[in-house]
PDB file of N, CA and C in Angstrom:
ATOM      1  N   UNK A   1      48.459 103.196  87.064  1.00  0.00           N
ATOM      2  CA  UNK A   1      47.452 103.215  88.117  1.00  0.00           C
ATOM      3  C   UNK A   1      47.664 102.061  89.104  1.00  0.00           C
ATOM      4  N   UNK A   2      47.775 100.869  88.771  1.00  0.00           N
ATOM      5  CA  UNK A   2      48.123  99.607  89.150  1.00  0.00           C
ATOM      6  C   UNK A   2      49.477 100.219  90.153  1.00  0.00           C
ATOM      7  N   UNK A   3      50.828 100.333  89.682  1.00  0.00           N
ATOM      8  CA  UNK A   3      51.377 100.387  90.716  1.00  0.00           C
ATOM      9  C   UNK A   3      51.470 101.405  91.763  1.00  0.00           C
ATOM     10  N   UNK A   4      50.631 102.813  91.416  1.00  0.00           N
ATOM     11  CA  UNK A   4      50.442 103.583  92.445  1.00  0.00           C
ATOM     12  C   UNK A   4      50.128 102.695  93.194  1.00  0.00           C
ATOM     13  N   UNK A   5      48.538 101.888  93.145  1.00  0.00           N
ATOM     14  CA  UNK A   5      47.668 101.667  94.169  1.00  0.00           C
ATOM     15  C   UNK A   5      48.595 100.318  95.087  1.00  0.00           C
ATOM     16  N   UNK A   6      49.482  99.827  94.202  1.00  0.00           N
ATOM     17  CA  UNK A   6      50.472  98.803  94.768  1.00  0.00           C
ATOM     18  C   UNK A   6      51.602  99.533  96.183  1.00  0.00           C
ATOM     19  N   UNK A   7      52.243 100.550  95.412  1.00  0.00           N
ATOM     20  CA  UNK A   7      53.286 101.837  96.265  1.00  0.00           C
ATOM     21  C   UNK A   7      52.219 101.910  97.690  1.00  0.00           C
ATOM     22  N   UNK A   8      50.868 102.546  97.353  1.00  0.00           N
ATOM     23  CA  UNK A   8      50.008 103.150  98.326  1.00  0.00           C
ATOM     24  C   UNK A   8      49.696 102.322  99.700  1.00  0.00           C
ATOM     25  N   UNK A   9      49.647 101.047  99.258  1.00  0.00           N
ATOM     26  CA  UNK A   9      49.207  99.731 100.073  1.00  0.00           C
ATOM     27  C   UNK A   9      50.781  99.399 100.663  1.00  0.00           C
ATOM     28  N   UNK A  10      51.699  99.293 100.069  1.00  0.00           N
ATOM     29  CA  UNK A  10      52.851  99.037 101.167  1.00  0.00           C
ATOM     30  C   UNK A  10      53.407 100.113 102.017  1.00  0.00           C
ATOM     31  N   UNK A  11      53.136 101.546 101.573  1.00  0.00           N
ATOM     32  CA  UNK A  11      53.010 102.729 102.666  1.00  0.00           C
ATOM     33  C   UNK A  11      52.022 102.023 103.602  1.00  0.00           C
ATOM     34  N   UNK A  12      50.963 102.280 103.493  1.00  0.00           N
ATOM     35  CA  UNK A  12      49.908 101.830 104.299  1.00  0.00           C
ATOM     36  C   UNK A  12      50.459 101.241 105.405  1.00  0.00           C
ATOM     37  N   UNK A  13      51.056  99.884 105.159  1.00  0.00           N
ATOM     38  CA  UNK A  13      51.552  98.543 104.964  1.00  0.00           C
ATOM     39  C   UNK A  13      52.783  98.912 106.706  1.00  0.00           C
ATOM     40  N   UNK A  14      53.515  99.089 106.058  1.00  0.00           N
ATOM     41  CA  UNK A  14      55.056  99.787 106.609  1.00  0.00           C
ATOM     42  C   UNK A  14      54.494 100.361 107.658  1.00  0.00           C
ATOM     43  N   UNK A  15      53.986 101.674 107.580  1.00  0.00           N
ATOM     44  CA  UNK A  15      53.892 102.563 108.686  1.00  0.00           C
ATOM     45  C   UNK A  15      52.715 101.839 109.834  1.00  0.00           C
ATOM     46  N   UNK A  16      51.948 100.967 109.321  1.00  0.00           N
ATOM     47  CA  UNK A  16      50.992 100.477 110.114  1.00  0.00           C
ATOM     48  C   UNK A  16      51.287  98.963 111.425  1.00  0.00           C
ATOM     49  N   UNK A  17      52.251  98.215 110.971  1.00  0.00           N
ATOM     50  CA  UNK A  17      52.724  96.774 111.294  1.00  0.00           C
ATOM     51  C   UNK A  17      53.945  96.710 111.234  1.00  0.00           C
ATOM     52  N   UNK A  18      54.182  96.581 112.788  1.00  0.00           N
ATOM     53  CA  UNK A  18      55.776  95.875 113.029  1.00  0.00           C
ATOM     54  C   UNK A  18      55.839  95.169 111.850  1.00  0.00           C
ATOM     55  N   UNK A  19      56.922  94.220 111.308  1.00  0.00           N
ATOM     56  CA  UNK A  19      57.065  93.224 110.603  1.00  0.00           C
ATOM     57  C   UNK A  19      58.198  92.202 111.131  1.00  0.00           C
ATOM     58  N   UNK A  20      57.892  91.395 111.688  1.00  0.00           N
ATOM     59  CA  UNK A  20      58.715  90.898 112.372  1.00  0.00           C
ATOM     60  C   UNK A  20      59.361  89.455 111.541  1.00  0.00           C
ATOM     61  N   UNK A  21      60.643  89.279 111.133  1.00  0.00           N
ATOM     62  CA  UNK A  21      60.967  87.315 110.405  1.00  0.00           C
ATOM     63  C   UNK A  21      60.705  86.115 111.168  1.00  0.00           C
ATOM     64  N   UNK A  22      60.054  85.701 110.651  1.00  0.00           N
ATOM     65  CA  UNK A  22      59.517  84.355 111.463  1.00  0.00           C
ATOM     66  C   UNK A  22      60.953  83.500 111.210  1.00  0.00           C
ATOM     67  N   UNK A  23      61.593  83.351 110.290  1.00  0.00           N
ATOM     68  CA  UNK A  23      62.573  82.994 109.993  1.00  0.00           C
ATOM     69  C   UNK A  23      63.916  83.028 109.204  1.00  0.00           C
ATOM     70  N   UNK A  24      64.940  82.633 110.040  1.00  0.00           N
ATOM     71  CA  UNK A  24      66.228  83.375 108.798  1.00  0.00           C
ATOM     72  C   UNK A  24      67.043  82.101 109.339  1.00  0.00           C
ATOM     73  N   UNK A  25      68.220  82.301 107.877  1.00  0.00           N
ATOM     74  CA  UNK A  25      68.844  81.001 107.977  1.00  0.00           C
ATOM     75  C   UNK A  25      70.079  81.394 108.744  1.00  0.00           C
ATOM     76  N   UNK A  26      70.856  79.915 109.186  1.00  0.00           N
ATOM     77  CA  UNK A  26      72.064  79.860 109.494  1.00  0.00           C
ATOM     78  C   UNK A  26      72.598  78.809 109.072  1.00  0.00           C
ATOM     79  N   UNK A  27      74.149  79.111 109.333  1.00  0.00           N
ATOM     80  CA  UNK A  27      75.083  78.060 108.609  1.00  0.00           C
ATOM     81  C   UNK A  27      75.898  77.901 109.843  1.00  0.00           C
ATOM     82  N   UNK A  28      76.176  76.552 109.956  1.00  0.00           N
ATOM     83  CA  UNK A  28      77.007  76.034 110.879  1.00  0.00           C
ATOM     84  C   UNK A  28      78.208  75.742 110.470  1.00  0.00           C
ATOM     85  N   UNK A  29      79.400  76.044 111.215  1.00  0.00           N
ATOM     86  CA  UNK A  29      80.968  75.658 111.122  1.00  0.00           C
ATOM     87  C   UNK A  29      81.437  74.882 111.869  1.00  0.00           C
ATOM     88  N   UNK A  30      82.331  74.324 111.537  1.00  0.00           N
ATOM     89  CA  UNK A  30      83.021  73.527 112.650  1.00  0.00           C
ATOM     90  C   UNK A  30      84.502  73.458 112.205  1.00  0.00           C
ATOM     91  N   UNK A  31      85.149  73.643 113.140  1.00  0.00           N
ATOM     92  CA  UNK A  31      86.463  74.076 112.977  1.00  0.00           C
ATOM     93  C   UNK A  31      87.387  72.975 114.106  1.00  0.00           C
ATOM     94  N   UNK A  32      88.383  72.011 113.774  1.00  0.00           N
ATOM     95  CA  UNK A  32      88.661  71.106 114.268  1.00  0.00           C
ATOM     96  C   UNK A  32      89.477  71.979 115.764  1.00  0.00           C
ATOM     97  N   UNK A  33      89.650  71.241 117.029  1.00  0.00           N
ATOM     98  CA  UNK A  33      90.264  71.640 117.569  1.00  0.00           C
ATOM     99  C   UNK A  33      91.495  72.159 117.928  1.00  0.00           C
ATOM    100  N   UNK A  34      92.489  71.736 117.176  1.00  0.00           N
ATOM    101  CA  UNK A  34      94.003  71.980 116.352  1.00  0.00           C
ATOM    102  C   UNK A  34      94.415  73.162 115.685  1.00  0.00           C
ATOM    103  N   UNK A  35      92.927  73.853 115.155  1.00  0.00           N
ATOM    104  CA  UNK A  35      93.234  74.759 114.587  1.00  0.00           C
ATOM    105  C   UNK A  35      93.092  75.900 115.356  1.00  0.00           C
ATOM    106  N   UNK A  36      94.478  77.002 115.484  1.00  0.00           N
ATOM    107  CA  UNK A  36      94.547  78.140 116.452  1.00  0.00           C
ATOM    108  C   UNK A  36      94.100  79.045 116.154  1.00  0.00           C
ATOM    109  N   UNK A  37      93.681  80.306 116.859  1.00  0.00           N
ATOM    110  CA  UNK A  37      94.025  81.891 116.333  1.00  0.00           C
ATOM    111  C   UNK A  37      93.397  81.857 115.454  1.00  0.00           C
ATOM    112  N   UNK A  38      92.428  81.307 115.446  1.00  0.00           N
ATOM    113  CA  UNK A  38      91.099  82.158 114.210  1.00  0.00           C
ATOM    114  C   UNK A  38      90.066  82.689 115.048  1.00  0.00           C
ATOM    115  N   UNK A  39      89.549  83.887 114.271  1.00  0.00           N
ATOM    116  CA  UNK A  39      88.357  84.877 114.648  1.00  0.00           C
ATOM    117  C   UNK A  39      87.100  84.373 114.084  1.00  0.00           C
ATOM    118  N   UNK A  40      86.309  84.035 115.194  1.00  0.00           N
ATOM    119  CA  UNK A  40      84.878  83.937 114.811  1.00  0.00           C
ATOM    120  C   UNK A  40      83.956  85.300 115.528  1.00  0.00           C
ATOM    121  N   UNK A  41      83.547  85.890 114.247  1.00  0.00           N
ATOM    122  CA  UNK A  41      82.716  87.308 114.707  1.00  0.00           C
ATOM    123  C   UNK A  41      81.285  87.057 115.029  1.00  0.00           C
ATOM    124  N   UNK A  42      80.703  88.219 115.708  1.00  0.00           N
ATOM    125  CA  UNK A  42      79.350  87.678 116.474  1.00  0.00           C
ATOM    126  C   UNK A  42      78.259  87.774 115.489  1.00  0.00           C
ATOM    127  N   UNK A  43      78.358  87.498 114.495  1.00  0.00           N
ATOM    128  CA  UNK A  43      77.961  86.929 113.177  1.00  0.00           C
ATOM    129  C   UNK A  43      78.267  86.031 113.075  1.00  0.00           C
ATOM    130  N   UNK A  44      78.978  85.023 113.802  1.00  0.00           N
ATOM    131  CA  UNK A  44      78.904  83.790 113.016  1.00  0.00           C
ATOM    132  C   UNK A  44      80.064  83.561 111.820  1.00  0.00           C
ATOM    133  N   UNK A  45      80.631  84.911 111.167  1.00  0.00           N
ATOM    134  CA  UNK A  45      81.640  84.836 110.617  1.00  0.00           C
ATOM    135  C   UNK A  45      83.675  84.211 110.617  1.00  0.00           C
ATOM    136  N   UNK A  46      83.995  83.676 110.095  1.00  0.00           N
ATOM    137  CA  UNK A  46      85.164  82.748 110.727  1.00  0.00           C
ATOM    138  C   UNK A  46      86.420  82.849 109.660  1.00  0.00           C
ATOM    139  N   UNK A  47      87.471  83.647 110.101  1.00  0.00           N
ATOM    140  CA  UNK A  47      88.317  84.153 109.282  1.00  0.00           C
ATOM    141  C   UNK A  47      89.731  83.255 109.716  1.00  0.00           C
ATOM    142  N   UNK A  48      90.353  82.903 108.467  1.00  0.00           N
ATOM    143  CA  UNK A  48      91.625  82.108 108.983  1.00  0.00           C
ATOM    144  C   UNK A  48      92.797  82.702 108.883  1.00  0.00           C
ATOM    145  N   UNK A  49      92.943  84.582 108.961  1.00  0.00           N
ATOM    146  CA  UNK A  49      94.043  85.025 108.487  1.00  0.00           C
ATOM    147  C   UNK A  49      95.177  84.809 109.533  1.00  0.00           C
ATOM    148  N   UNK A  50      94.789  85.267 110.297  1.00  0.00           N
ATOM    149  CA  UNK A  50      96.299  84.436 111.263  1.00  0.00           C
ATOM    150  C   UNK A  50      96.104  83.030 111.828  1.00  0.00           C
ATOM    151  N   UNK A  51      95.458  81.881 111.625  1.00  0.00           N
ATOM    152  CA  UNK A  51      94.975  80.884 111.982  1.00  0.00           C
ATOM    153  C   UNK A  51      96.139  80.166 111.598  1.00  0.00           C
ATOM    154  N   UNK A  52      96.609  78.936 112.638  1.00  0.00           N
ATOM    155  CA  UNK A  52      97.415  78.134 111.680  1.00  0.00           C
ATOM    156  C   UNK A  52      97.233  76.574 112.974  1.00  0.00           C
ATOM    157  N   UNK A  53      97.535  75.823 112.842  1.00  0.00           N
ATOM    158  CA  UNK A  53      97.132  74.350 113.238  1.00  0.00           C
ATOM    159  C   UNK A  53      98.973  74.000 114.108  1.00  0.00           C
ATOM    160  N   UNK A  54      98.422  73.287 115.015  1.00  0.00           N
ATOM    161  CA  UNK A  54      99.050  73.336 116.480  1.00  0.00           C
ATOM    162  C   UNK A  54      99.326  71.802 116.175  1.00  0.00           C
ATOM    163  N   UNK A  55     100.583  71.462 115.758  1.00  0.00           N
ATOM    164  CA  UNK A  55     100.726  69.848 115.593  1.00  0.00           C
ATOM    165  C   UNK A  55     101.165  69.111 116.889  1.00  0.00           C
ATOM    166  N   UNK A  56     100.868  68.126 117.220  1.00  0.00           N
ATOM    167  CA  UNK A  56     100.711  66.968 118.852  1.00  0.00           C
ATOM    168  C   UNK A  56     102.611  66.785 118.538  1.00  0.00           C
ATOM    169  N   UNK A  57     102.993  67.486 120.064  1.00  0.00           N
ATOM    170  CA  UNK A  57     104.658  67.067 119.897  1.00  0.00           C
ATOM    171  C   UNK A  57     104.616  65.435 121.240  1.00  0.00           C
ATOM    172  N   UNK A  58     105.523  64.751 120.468  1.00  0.00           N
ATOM    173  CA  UNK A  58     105.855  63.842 120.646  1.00  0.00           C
ATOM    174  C   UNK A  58     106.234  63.387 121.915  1.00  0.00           C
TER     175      UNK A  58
END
């Protein structure tokens, strides 16, 4: 009985109120300047498969 009336109230719930996140996390990267040819996706995601580091010629 309990969780019908639980199920019933978040139908209610759902169909009645936007629900909007007041908050969500992020993680910050930092990736030195040296390092080339990496993909950062518009996520925030940062892949080093073809990435490789650009050494200072002399």
């Amino acid at each position: 009985m309990r969780l019908e009336l639980l199920h019933e109230a978040e139908k209610v719930l759902m169909e009645s109120y936007t629900i909007i996140p007041l908050f969500y996390g992020k993680n910050a990267y930092y990736v030195k300047p040296y390092v080339k040819n990496y993909l950062k996706t518009p996520l925030a995601e940062i892949y080093f498969r073809n990435a490789y580091i650009e050494y200072a010629k002399r």
